[in-house]
PDB file of N, CA and C in Angstrom:
ATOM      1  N   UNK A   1       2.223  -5.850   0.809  1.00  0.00           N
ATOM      2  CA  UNK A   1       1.978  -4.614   1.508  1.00  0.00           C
ATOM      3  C   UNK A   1       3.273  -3.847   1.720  1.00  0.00           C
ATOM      4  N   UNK A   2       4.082  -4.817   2.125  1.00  0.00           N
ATOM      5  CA  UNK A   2       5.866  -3.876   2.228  1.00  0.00           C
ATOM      6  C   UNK A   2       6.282  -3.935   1.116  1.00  0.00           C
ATOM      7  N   UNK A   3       5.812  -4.127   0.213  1.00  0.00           N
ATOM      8  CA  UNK A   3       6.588  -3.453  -1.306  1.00  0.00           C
ATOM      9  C   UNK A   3       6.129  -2.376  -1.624  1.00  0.00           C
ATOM     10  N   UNK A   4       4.306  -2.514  -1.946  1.00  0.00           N
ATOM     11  CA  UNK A   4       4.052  -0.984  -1.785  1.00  0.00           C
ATOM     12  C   UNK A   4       4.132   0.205  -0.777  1.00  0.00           C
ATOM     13  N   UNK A   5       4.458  -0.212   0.212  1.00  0.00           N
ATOM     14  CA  UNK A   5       4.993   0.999   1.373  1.00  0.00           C
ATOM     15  C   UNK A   5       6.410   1.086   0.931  1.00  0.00           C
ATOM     16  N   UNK A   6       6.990   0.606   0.318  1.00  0.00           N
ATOM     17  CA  UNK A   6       8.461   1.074  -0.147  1.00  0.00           C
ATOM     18  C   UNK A   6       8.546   1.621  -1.190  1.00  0.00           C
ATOM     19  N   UNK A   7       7.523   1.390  -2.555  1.00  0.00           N
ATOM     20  CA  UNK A   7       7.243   1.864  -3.712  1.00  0.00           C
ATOM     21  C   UNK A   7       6.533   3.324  -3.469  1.00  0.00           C
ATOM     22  N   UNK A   8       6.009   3.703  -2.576  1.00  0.00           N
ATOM     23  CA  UNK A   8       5.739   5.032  -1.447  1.00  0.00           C
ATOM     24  C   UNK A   8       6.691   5.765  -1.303  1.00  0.00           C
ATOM     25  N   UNK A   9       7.904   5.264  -0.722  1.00  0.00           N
ATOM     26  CA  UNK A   9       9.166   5.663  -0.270  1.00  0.00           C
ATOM     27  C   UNK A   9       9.258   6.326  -1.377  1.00  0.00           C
ATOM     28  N   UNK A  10       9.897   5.214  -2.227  1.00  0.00           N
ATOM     29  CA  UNK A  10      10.903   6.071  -3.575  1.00  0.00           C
ATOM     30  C   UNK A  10       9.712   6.095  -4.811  1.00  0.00           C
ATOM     31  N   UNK A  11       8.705   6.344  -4.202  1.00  0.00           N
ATOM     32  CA  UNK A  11       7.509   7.371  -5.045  1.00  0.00           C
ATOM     33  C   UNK A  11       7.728   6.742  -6.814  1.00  0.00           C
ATOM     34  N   UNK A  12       7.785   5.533  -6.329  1.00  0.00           N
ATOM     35  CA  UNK A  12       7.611   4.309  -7.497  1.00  0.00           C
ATOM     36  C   UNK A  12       5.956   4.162  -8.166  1.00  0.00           C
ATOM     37  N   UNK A  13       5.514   5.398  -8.527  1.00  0.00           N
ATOM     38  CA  UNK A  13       4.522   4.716  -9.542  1.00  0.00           C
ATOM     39  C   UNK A  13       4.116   3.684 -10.590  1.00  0.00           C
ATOM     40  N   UNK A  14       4.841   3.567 -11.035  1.00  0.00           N
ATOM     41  CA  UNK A  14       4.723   2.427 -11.886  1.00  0.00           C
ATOM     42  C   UNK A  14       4.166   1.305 -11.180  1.00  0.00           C
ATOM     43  N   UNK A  15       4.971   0.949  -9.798  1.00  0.00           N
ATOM     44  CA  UNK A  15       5.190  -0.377  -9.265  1.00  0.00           C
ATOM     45  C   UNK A  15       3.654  -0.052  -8.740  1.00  0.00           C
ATOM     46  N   UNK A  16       3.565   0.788  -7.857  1.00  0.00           N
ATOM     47  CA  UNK A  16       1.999   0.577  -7.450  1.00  0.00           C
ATOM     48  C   UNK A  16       0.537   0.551  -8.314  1.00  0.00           C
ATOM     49  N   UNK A  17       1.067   1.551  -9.803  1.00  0.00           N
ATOM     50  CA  UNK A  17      -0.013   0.735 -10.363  1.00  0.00           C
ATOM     51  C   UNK A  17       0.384  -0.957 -11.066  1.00  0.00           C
ATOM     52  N   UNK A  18       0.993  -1.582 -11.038  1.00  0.00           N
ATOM     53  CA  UNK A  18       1.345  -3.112 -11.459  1.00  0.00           C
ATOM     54  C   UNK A  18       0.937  -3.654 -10.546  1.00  0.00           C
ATOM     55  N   UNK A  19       0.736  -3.229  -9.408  1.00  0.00           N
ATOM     56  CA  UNK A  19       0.706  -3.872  -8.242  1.00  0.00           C
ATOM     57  C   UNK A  19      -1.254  -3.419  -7.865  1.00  0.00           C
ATOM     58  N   UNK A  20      -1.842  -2.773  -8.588  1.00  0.00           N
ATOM     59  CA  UNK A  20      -3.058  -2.383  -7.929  1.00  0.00           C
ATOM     60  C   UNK A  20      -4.210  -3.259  -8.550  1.00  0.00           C
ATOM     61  N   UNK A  21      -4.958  -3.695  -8.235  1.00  0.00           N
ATOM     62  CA  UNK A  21      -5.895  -4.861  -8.810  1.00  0.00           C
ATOM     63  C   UNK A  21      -6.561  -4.350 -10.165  1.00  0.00           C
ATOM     64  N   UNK A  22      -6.207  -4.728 -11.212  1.00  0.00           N
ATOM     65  CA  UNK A  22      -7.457  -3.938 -12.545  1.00  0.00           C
ATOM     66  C   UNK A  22      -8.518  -3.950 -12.448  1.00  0.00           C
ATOM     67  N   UNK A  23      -9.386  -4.375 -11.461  1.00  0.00           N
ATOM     68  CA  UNK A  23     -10.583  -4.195 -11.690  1.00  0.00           C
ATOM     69  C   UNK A  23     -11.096  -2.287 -10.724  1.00  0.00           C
ATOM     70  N   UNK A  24      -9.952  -1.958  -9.547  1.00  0.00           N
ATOM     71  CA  UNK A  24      -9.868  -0.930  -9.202  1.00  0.00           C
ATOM     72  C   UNK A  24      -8.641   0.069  -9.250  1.00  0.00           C
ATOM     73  N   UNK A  25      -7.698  -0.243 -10.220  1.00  0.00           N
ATOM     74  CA  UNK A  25      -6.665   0.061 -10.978  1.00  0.00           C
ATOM     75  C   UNK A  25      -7.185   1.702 -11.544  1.00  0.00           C
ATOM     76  N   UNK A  26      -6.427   2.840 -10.662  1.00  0.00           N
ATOM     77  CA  UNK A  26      -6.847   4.086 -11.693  1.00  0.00           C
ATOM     78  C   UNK A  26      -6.140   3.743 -12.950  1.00  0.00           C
ATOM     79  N   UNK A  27      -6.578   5.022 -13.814  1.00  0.00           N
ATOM     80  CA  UNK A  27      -5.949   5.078 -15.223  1.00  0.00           C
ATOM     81  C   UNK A  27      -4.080   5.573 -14.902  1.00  0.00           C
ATOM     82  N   UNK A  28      -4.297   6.313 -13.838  1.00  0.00           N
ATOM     83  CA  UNK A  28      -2.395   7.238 -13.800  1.00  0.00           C
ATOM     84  C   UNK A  28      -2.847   7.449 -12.319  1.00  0.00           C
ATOM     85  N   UNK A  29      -1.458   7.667 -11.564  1.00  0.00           N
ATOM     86  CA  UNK A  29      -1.410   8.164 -10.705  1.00  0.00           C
ATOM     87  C   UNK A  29      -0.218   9.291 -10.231  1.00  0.00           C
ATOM     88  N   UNK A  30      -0.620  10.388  -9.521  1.00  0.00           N
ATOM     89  CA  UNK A  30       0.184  11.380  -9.438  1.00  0.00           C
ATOM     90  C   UNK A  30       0.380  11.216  -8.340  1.00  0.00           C
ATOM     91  N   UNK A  31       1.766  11.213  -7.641  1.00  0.00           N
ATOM     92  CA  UNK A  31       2.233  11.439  -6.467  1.00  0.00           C
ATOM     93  C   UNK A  31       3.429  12.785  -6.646  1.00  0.00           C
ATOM     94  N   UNK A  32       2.599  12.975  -5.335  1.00  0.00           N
ATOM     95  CA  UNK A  32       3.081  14.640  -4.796  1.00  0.00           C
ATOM     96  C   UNK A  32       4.556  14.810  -4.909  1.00  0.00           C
ATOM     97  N   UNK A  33       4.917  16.024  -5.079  1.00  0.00           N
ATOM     98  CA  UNK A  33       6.322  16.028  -4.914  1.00  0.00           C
ATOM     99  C   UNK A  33       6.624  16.421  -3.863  1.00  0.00           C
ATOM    100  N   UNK A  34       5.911  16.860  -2.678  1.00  0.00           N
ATOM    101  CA  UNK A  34       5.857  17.166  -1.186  1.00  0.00           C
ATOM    102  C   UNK A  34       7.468  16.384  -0.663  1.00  0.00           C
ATOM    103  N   UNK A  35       8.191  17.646  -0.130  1.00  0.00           N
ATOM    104  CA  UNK A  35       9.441  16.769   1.065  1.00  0.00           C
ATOM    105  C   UNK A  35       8.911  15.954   1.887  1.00  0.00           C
ATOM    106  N   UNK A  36       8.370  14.989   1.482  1.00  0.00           N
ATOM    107  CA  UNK A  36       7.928  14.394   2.440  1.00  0.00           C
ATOM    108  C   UNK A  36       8.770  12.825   2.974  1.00  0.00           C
ATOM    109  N   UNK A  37       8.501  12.479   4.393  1.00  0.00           N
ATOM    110  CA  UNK A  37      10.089  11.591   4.932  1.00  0.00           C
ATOM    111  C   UNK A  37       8.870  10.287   5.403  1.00  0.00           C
ATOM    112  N   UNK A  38       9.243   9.137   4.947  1.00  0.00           N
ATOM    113  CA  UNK A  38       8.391   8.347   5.645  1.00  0.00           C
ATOM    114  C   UNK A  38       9.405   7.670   6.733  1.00  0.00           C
ATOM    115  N   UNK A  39       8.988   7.223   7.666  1.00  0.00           N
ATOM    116  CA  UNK A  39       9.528   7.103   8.907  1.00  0.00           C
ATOM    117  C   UNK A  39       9.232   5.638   8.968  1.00  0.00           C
ATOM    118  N   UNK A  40       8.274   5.116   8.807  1.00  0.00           N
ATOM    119  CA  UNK A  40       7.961   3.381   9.578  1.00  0.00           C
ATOM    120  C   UNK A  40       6.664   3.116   8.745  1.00  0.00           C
ATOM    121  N   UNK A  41       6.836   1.603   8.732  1.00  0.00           N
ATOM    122  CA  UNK A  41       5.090   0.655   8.709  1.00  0.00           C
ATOM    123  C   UNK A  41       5.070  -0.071   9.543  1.00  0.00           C
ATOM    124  N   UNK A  42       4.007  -0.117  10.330  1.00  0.00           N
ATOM    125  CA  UNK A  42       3.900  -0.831  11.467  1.00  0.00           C
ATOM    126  C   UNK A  42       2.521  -1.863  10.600  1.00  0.00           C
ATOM    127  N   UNK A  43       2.693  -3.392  10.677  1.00  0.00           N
ATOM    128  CA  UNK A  43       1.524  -4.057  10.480  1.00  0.00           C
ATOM    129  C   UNK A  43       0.836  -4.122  11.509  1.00  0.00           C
ATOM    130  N   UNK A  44      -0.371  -3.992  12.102  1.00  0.00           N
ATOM    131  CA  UNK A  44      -1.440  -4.114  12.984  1.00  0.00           C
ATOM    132  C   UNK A  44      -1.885  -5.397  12.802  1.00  0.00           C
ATOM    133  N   UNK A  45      -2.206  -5.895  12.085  1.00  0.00           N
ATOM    134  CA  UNK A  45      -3.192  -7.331  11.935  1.00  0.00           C
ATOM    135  C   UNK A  45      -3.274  -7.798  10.186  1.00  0.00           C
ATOM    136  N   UNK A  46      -3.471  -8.953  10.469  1.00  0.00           N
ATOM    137  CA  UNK A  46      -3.601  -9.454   9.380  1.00  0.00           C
ATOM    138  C   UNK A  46      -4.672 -10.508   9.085  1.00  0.00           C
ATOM    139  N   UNK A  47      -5.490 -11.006   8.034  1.00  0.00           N
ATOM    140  CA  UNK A  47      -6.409 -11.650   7.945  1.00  0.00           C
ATOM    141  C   UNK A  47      -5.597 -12.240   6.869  1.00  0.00           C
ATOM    142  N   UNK A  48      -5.989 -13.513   6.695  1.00  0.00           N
ATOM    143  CA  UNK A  48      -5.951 -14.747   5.483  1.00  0.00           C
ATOM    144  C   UNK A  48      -4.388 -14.144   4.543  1.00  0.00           C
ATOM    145  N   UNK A  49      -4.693 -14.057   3.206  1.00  0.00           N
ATOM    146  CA  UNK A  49      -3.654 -13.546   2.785  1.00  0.00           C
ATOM    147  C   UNK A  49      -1.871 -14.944   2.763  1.00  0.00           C
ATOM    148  N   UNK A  50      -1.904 -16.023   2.877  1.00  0.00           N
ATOM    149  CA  UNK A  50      -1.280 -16.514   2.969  1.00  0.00           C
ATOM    150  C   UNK A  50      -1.205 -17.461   2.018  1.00  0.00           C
ATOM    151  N   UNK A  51      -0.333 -18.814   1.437  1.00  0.00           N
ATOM    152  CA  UNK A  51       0.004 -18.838   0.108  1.00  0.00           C
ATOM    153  C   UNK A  51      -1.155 -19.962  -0.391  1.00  0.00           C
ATOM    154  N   UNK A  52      -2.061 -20.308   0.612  1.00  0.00           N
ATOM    155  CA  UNK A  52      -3.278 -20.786  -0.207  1.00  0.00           C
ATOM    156  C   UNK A  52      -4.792 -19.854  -0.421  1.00  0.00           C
ATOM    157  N   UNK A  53      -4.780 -18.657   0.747  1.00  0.00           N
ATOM    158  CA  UNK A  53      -5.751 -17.877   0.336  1.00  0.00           C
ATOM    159  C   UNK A  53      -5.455 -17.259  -0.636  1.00  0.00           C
ATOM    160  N   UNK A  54      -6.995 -16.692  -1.432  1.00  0.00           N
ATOM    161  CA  UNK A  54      -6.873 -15.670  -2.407  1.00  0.00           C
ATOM    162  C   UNK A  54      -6.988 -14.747  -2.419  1.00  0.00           C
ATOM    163  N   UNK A  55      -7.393 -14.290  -1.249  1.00  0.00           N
ATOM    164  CA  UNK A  55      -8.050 -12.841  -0.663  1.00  0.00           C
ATOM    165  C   UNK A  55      -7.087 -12.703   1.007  1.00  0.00           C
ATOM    166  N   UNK A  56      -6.682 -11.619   1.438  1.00  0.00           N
ATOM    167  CA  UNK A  56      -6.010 -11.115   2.417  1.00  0.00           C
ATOM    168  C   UNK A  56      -6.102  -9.642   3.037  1.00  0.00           C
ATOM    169  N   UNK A  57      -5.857  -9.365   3.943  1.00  0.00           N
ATOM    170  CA  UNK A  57      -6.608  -8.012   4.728  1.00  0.00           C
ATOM    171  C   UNK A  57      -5.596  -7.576   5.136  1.00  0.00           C
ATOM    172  N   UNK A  58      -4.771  -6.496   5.121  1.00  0.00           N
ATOM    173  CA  UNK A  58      -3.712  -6.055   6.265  1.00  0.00           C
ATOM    174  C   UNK A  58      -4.355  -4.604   6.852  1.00  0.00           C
ATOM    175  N   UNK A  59      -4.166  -4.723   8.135  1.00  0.00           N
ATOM    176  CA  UNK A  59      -4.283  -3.276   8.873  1.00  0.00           C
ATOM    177  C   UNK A  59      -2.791  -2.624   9.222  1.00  0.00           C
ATOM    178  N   UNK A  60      -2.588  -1.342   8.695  1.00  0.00           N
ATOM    179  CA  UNK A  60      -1.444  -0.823   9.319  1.00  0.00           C
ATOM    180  C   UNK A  60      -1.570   0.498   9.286  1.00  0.00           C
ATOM    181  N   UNK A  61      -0.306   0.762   9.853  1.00  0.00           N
ATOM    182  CA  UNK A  61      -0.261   2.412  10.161  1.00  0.00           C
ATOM    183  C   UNK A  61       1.385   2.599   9.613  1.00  0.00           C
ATOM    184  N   UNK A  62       1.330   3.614   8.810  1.00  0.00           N
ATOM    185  CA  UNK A  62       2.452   4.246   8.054  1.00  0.00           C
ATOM    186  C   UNK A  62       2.550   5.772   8.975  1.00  0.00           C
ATOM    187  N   UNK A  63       3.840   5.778   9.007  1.00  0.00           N
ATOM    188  CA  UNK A  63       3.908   7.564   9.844  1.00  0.00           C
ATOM    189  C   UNK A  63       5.179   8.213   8.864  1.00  0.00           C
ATOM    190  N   UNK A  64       4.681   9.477   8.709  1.00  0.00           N
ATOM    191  CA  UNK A  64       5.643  10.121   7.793  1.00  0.00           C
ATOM    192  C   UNK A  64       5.422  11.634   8.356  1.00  0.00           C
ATOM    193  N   UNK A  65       6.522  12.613   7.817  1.00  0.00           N
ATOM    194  CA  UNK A  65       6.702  14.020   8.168  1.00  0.00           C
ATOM    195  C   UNK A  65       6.954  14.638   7.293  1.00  0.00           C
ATOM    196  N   UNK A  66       6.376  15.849   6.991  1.00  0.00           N
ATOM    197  CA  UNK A  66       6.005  17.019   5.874  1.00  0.00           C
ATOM    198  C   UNK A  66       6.959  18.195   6.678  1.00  0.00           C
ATOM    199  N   UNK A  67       8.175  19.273   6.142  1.00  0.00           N
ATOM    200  CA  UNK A  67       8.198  19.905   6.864  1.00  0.00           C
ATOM    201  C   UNK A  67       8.143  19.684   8.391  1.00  0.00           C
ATOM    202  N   UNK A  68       8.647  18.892   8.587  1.00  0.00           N
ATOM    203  CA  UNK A  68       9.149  18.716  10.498  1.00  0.00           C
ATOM    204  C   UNK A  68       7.847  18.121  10.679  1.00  0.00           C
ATOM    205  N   UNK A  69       6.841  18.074  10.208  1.00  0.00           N
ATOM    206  CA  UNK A  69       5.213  18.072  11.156  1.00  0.00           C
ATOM    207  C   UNK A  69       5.080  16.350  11.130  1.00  0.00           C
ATOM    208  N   UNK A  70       5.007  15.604  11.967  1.00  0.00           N
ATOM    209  CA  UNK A  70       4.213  14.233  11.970  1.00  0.00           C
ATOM    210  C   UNK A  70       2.793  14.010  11.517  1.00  0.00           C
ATOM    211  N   UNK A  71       2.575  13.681  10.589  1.00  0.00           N
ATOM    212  CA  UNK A  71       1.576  12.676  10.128  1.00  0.00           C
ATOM    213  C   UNK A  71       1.145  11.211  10.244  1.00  0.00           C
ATOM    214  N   UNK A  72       0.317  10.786  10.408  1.00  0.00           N
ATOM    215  CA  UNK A  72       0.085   8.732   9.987  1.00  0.00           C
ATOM    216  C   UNK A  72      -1.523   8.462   8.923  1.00  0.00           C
ATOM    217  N   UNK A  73      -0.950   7.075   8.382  1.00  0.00           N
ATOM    218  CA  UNK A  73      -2.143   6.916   7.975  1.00  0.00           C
ATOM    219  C   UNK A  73      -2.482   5.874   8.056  1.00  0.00           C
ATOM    220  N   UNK A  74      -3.526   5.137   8.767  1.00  0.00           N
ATOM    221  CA  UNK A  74      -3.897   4.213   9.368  1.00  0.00           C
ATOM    222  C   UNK A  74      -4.937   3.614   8.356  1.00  0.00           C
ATOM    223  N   UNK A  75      -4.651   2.076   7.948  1.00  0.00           N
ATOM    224  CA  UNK A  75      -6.243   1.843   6.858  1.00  0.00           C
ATOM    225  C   UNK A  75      -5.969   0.361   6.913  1.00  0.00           C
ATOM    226  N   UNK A  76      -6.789  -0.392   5.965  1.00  0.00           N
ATOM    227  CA  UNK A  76      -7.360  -1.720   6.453  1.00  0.00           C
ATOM    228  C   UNK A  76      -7.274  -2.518   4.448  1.00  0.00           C
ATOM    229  N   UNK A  77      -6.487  -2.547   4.465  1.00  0.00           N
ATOM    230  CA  UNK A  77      -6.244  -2.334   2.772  1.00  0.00           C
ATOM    231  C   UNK A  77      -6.136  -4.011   2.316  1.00  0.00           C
ATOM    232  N   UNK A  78      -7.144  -4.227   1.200  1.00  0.00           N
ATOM    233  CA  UNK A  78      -7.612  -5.757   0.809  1.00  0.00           C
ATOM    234  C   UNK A  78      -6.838  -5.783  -0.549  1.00  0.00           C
ATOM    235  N   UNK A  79      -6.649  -7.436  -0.529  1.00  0.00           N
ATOM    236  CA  UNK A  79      -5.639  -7.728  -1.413  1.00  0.00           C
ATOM    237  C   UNK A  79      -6.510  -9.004  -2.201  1.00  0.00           C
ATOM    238  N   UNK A  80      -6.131  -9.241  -3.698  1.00  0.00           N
ATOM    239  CA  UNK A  80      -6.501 -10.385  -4.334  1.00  0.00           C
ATOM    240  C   UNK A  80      -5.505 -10.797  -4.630  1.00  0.00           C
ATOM    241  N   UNK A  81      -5.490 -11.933  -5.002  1.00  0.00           N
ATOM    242  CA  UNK A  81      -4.313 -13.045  -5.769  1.00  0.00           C
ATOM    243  C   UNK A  81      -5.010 -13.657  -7.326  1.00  0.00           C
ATOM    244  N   UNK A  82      -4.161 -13.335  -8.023  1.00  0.00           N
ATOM    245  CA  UNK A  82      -4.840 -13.548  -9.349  1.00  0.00           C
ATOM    246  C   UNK A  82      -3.236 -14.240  -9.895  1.00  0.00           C
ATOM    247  N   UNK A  83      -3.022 -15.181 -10.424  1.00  0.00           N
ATOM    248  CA  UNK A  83      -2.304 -16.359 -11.083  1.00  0.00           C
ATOM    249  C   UNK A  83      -1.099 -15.596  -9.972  1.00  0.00           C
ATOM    250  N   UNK A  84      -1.216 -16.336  -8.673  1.00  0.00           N
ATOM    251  CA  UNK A  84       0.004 -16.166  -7.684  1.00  0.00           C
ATOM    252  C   UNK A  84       0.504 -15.063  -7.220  1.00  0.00           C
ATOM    253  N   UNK A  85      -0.284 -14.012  -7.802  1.00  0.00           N
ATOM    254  CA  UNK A  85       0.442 -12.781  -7.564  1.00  0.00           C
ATOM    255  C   UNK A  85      -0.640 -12.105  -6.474  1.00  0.00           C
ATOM    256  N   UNK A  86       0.024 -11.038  -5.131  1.00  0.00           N
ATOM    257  CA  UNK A  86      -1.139 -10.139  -4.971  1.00  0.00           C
ATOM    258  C   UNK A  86      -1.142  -9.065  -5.715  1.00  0.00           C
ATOM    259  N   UNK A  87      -2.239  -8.065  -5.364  1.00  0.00           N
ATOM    260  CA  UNK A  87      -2.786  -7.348  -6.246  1.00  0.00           C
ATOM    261  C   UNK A  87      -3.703  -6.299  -4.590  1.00  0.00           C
ATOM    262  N   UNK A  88      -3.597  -5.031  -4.646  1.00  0.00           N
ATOM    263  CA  UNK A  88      -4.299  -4.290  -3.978  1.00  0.00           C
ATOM    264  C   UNK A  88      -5.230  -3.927  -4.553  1.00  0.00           C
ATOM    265  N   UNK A  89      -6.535  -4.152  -3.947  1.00  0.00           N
ATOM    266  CA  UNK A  89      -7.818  -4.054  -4.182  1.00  0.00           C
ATOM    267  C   UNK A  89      -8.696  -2.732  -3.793  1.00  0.00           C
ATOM    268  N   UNK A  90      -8.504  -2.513  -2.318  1.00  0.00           N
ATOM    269  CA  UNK A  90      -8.979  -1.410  -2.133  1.00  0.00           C
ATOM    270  C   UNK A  90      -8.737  -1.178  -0.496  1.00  0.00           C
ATOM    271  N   UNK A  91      -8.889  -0.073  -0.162  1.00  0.00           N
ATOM    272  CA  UNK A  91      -8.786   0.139   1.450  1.00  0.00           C
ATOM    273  C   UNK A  91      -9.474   0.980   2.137  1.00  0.00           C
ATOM    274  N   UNK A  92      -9.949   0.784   3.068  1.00  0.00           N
ATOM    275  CA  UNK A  92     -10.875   2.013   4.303  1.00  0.00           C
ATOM    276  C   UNK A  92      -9.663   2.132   5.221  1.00  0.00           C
TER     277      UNK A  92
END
Protein backbone atom coordinates (compact mmCIF):
# COMPACT_ATOMS: atom_id res chain seq x y z
CA UNK A 1 0.00 0.00 0.00
CA UNK A 2 3.05 2.49 0.81
CA UNK A 3 4.65 1.80 -2.38
CA UNK A 4 1.74 2.61 -4.30
CA UNK A 5 1.01 5.84 -2.34
CA UNK A 6 4.57 6.76 -3.24
CA UNK A 7 4.32 5.56 -6.88
CA UNK A 8 1.29 8.42 -6.59
CA UNK A 9 3.82 10.81 -5.39
CA UNK A 10 6.26 10.61 -8.24
CA UNK A 11 3.25 9.72 -10.59
CA UNK A 12 5.04 6.30 -11.28
CA UNK A 13 2.76 4.58 -13.68
CA UNK A 14 4.37 1.88 -14.63
CA UNK A 15 4.86 0.75 -10.96
CA UNK A 16 1.14 0.91 -10.25
CA UNK A 17 0.16 -0.90 -13.14
CA UNK A 18 2.92 -3.94 -12.12
CA UNK A 19 1.60 -3.61 -9.04
CA UNK A 20 -2.35 -3.82 -9.96
CA UNK A 21 -3.86 -7.38 -9.96
CA UNK A 22 -4.42 -8.68 -13.86
CA UNK A 23 -7.41 -9.86 -13.41
CA UNK A 24 -8.54 -5.92 -12.67
CA UNK A 25 -5.43 -4.45 -14.26
CA UNK A 26 -6.62 -1.46 -16.79
CA UNK A 27 -5.05 -1.61 -20.21
CA UNK A 28 -2.95 2.19 -19.50
CA UNK A 29 -3.30 4.54 -17.10
CA UNK A 30 -3.25 8.34 -17.28
CA UNK A 31 -2.33 10.36 -14.44
CA UNK A 32 -3.07 14.00 -14.36
CA UNK A 33 -0.55 16.44 -14.68
CA UNK A 34 -2.46 18.60 -12.02
CA UNK A 35 0.20 20.62 -9.39
CA UNK A 36 -0.84 18.54 -7.28
CA UNK A 37 1.22 18.07 -3.50
CA UNK A 38 0.48 14.95 -1.59
CA UNK A 39 0.90 15.63 2.00
CA UNK A 40 0.44 12.15 4.12
CA UNK A 41 -1.03 8.38 4.24
CA UNK A 42 -2.48 7.70 7.19
CA UNK A 43 -3.32 3.67 7.52
CA UNK A 44 -6.73 3.35 9.33
CA UNK A 45 -6.99 -0.44 9.69
CA UNK A 46 -5.92 -3.33 8.39
CA UNK A 47 -7.32 -6.86 7.79
CA UNK A 48 -5.20 -10.16 7.15
CA UNK A 49 -2.68 -9.24 4.54
CA UNK A 50 0.32 -10.64 6.40
CA UNK A 51 3.07 -13.12 5.16
CA UNK A 52 0.82 -16.21 5.36
CA UNK A 53 -2.48 -14.62 4.14
CA UNK A 54 -3.34 -14.30 0.56
CA UNK A 55 -5.81 -11.79 0.60
CA UNK A 56 -5.45 -8.34 2.76
CA UNK A 57 -7.65 -5.15 3.25
CA UNK A 58 -6.12 -1.75 4.07
CA UNK A 59 -8.30 1.31 4.97
CA UNK A 60 -6.64 4.68 4.59
CA UNK A 61 -6.84 8.17 3.97
CA UNK A 62 -4.32 10.01 1.64
CA UNK A 63 -4.59 14.04 1.85
CA UNK A 64 -3.20 16.09 -0.91
CA UNK A 65 -3.57 19.90 -2.26
CA UNK A 66 -4.43 21.22 -5.76
CA UNK A 67 -3.66 24.89 -5.95
CA UNK A 68 -3.54 25.68 -2.09
CA UNK A 69 -7.08 23.77 -1.75
CA UNK A 70 -7.04 20.49 0.63
CA UNK A 71 -8.37 17.41 -0.61
CA UNK A 72 -8.44 13.47 0.91
CA UNK A 73 -9.27 10.28 -0.30
CA UNK A 74 -10.43 7.85 1.95
CA UNK A 75 -11.04 3.96 0.55
CA UNK A 76 -10.81 0.40 1.71
CA UNK A 77 -8.50 -1.04 -1.07
CA UNK A 78 -8.06 -5.18 -1.37
CA UNK A 79 -5.00 -6.84 -2.12
CA UNK A 80 -4.06 -10.50 -3.54
CA UNK A 81 -0.82 -12.34 -3.26
CA UNK A 82 -0.05 -14.33 -6.22
CA UNK A 83 3.64 -16.27 -6.08
CA UNK A 84 4.62 -13.86 -2.89
CA UNK A 85 3.92 -10.83 -4.31
CA UNK A 86 0.89 -8.32 -3.49
CA UNK A 87 -1.07 -7.18 -6.14
CA UNK A 88 -4.08 -4.41 -5.79
CA UNK A 89 -7.26 -5.75 -6.55
CA UNK A 90 -9.75 -3.27 -6.15
CA UNK A 91 -11.15 -0.55 -3.72
CA UNK A 92 -14.48 1.22 -2.38
Amino acid sequence: MRSRYCAYVFKDGAYLLNTWHPRTRPLSLELDDSPNQWIDLKIKNTQQGQKHDSTGRVHFVARYKINGKAYRLEEHSEFEKINEDWFYLNGY
